[in-house]
Protein backbone atom coordinates (compact mmCIF):
# COMPACT_ATOMS: atom_id res chain seq x y z
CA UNK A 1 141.37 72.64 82.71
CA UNK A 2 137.94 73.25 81.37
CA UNK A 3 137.21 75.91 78.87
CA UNK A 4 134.13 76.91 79.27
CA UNK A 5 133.69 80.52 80.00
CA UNK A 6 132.41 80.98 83.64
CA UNK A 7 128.70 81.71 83.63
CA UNK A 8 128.02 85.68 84.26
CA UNK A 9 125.33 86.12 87.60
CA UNK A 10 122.82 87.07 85.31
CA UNK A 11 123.00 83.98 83.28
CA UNK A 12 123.41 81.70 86.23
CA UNK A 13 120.03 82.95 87.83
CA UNK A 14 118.56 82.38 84.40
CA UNK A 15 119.67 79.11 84.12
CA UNK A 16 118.32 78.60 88.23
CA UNK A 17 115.76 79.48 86.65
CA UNK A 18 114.86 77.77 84.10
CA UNK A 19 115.86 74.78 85.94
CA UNK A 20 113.16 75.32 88.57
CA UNK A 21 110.76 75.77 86.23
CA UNK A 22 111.69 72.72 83.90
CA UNK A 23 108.18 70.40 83.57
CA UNK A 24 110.10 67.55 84.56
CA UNK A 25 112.94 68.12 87.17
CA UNK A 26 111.70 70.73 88.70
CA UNK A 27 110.06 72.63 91.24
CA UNK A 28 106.50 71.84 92.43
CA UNK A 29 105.85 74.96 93.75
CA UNK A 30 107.58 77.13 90.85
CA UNK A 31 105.98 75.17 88.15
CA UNK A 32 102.27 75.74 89.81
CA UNK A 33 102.63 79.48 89.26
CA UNK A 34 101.58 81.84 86.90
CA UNK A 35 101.49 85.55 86.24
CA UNK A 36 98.76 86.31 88.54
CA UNK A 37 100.02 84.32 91.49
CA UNK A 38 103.48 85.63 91.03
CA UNK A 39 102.31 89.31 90.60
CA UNK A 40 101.30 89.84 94.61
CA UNK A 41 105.13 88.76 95.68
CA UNK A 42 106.40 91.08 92.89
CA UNK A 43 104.83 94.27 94.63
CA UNK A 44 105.73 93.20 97.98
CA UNK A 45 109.30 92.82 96.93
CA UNK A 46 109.36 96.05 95.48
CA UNK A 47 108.21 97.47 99.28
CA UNK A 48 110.62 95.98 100.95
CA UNK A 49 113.48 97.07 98.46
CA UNK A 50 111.60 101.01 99.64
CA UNK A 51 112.08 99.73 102.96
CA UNK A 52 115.36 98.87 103.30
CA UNK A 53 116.27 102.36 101.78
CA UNK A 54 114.28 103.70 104.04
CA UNK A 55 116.43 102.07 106.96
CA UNK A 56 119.71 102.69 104.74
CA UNK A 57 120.74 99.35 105.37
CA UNK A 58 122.67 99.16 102.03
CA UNK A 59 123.41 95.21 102.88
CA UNK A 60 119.56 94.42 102.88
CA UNK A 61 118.94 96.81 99.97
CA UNK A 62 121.51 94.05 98.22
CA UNK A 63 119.55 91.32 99.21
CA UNK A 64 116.19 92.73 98.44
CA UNK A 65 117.39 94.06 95.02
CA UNK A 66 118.18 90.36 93.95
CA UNK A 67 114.55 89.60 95.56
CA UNK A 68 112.91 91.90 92.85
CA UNK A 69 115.33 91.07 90.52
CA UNK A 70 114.48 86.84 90.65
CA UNK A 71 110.65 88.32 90.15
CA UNK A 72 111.28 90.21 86.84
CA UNK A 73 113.30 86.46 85.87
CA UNK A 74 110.40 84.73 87.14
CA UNK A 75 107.82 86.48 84.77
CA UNK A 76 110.37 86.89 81.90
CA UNK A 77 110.97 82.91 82.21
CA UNK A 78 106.65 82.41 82.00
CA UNK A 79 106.42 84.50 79.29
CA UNK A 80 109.40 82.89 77.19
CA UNK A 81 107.33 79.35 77.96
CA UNK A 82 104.50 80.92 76.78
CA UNK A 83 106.35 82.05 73.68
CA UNK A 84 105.90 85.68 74.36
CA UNK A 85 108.97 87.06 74.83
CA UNK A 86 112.40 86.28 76.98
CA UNK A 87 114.28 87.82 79.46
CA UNK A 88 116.79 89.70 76.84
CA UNK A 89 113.32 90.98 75.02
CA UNK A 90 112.61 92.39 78.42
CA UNK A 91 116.27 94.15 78.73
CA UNK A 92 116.45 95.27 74.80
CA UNK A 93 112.95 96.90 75.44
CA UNK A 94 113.77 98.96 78.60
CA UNK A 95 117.08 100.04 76.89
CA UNK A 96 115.21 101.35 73.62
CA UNK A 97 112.73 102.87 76.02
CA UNK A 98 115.50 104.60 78.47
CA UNK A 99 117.30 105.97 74.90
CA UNK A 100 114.32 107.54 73.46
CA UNK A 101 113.56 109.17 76.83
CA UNK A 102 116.95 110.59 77.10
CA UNK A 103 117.20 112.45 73.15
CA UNK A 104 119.69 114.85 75.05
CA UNK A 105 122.54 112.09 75.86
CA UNK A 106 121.35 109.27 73.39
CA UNK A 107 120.10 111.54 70.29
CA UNK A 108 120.80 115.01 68.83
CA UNK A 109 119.14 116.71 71.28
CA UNK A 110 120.39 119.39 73.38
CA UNK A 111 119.49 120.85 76.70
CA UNK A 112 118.53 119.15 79.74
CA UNK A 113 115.37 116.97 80.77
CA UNK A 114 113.12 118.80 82.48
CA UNK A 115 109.65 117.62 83.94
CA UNK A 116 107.48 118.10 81.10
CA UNK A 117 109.75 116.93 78.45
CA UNK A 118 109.61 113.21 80.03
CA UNK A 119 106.07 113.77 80.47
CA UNK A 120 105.61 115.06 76.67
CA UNK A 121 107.88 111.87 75.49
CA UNK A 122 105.71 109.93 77.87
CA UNK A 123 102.92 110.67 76.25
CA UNK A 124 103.98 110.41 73.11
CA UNK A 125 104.77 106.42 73.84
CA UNK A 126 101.42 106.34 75.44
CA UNK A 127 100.31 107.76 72.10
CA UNK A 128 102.10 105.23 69.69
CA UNK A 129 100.80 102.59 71.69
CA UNK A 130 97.30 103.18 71.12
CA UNK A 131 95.95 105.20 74.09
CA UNK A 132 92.51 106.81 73.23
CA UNK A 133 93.03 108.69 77.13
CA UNK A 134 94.86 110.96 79.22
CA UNK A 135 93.88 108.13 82.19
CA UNK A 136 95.62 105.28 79.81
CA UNK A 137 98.38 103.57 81.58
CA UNK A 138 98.10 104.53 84.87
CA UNK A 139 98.58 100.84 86.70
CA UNK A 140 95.80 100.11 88.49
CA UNK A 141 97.79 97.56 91.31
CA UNK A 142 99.88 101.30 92.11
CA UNK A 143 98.94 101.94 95.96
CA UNK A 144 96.14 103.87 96.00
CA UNK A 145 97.71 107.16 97.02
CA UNK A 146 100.05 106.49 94.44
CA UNK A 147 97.64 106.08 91.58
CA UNK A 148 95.18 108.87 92.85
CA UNK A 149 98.11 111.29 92.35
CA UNK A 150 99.15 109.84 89.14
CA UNK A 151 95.39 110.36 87.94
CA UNK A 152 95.27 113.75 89.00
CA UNK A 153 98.87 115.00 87.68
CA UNK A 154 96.79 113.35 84.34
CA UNK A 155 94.15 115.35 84.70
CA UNK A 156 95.98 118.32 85.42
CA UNK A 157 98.13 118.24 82.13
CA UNK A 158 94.98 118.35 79.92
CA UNK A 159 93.49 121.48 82.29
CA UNK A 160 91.65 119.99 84.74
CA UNK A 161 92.83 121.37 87.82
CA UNK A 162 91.01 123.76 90.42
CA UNK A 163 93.37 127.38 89.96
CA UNK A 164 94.31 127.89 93.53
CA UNK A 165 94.39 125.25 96.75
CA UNK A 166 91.32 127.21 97.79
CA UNK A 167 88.95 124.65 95.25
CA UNK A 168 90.77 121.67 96.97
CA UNK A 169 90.00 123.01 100.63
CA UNK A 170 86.58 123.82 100.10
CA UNK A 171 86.09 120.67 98.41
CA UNK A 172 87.88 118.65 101.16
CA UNK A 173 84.87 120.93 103.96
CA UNK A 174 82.10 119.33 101.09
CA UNK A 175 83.29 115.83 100.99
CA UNK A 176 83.58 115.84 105.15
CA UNK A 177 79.81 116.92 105.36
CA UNK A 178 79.03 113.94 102.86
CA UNK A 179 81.01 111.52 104.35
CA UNK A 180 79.22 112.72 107.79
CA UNK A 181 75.67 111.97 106.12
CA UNK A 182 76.42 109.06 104.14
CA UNK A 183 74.37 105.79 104.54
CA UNK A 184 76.22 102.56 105.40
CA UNK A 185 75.70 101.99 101.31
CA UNK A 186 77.87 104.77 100.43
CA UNK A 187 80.05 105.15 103.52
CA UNK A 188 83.23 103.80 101.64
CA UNK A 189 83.21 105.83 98.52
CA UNK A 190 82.40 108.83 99.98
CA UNK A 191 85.34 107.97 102.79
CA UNK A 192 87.70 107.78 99.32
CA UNK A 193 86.45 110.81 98.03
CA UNK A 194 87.87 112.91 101.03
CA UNK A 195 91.34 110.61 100.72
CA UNK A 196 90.85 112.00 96.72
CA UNK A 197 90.70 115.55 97.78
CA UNK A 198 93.30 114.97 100.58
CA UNK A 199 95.86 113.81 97.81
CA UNK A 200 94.94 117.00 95.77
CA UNK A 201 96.01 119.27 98.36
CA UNK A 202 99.28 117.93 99.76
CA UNK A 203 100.46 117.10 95.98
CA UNK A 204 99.60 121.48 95.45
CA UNK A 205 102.16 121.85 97.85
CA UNK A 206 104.32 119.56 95.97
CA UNK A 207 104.39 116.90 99.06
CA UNK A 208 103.85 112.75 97.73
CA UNK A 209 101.52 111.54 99.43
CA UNK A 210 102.54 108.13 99.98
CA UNK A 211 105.72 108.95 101.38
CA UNK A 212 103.97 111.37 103.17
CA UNK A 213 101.92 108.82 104.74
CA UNK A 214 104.74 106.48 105.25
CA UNK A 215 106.34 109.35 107.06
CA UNK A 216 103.62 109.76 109.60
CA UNK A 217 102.83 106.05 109.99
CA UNK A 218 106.10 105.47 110.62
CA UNK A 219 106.19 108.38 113.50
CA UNK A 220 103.29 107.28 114.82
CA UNK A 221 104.25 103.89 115.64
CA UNK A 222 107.78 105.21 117.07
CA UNK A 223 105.63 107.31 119.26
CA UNK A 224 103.16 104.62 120.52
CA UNK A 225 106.17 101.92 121.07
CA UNK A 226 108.02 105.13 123.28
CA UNK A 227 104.11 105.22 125.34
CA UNK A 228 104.31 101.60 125.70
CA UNK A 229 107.80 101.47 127.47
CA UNK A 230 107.50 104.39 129.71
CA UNK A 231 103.98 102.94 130.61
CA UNK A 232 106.07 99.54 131.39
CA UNK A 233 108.54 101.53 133.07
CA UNK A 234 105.98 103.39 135.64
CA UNK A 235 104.36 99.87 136.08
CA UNK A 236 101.19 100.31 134.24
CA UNK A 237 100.14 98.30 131.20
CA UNK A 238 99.11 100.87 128.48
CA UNK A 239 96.42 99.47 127.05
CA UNK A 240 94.29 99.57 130.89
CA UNK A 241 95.05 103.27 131.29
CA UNK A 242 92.25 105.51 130.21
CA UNK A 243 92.15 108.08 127.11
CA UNK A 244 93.48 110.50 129.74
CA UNK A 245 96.10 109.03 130.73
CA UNK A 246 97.47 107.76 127.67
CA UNK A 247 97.42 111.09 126.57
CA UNK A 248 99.46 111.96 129.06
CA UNK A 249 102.29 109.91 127.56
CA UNK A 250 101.29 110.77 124.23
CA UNK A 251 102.63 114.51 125.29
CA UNK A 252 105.80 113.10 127.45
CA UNK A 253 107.10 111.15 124.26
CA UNK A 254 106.49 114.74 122.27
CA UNK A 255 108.53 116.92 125.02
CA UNK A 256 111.07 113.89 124.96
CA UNK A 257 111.25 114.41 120.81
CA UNK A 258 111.35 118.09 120.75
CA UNK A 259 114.10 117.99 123.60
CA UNK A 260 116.21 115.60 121.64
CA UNK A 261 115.96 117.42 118.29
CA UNK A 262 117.59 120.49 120.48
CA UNK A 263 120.43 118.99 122.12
């Protein structure tokens, strides 16, 4: 009988991975990437972990959670080629990271950990590492919801922030009548400033706008599937009918919502 101490899972995908990425024996495909080509797959897997939440399938969420979790590998193993740092750098950093952000469990600290304490400590990191501005380390491959709230929240913190959500509404009115007169030229950042101000006001009522979105897109496509079948249904392909009529379905799938949430 062997000795050898069986490998933990963490060090057997470590070892998968360095296999696949050995110059010699290994994989074409693995050894042709780099951080930039990797980084695209590393955000998508990080959507689908959201979405499999979002369905609560808890045996997907497994599956996708070792999807991210090969990415972080993946870069950790380029980097340690590189000479950089390894996969244990990358664990021993987010552990000294979670511990100083947590001086009420890990430190002397007492009280709990409000809001604007982890922003403070936040900031104080942000700080330490060189940052000359409140904008400083706000990713800029976040979706763009995301990041627009992330800026603002910024913003906000050092005072910059209209007093009341009437600013935000009467900004919103201002940005409409520009986007409404805008050339073709200027058409797209004038459409992103009234997304801007959009952000503004749902995050005043404490509402995230990307999940917010996700919410709606995700109605809205339950909605127009339920249109589709009940067009099938009454013999009609959907897309032939006219605005009218689709409409019509429109407000049947509503009545049939509204009826279910009731019984």
């Amino acid at each position: 009988m062997s000795d050898t101490p069986q490998q933990s899972p963490i060090d057997r995908l470590l070892a998968i991975m360095a296999r696949l990425r050995d110059p010699q024996t290994g994989c074409e495909w693995d050894l042709a990437q780099n951080f930039a080509t990797i980084a695209p797959y590393t955000i998508e897997e990080a959507y689908e972990v959201a979405d499999a939440i979002e369905r609560d399938d808890m045996a997907e969420l497994k599956s996708e959670l070792g999807d991210l979790l090969l990415q972080v590998v993946f870069h950790a193993r380029m980097a340690e080629e590189a000479g950089l740092f390894a996969f244990a750098d990358v664990a021993a950093a987010i552990s000294d990271k979670m511990e100083a952000r947590h001086p009420h469990i890990f430190g002397t600290e007492t009280g709990t950990m409000v809001s604007a304490r982890w922003e403070d400590l936040k900031a104080g990191e942000r700080a330490q590492a060189g940052a000359t501005s409140a904008m400083d380390g706000v990713a800029r491959a976040l979706p763009a919801l995301l990041r627009s709230a992330k800026l603002q929240k910024r913003a906000a913190r050092a005072g910059f922030e209209w007093h009341d959500l009437q600013g935000p509404r009467d900004k919103l009115l201002e940005e409409l009548q520009e986007l409404d007169e805008a050339s073709d030229a200027e058409r797209l950042m004038e459409a992103g400033d009234v997304l801007f101000v959009a952000v503004n006001i749902v995050r005043r009522y404490g509402v995230d706008a990307e999940e917010a979105l996700r919410a709606s897109n995700a109605k809205f496509e339950q909605r127009f599937r339920a249109m589709e079948r009940l067009a099938a249904h009454d013999g009609h392909d959907f897309a032939q009918l006219s605005l009218e009529a689709q409409e019509a379905y429109w407000q049947r799938v509503k009545q049939a919502e509204k009826a279910a949430s009731k019984a």
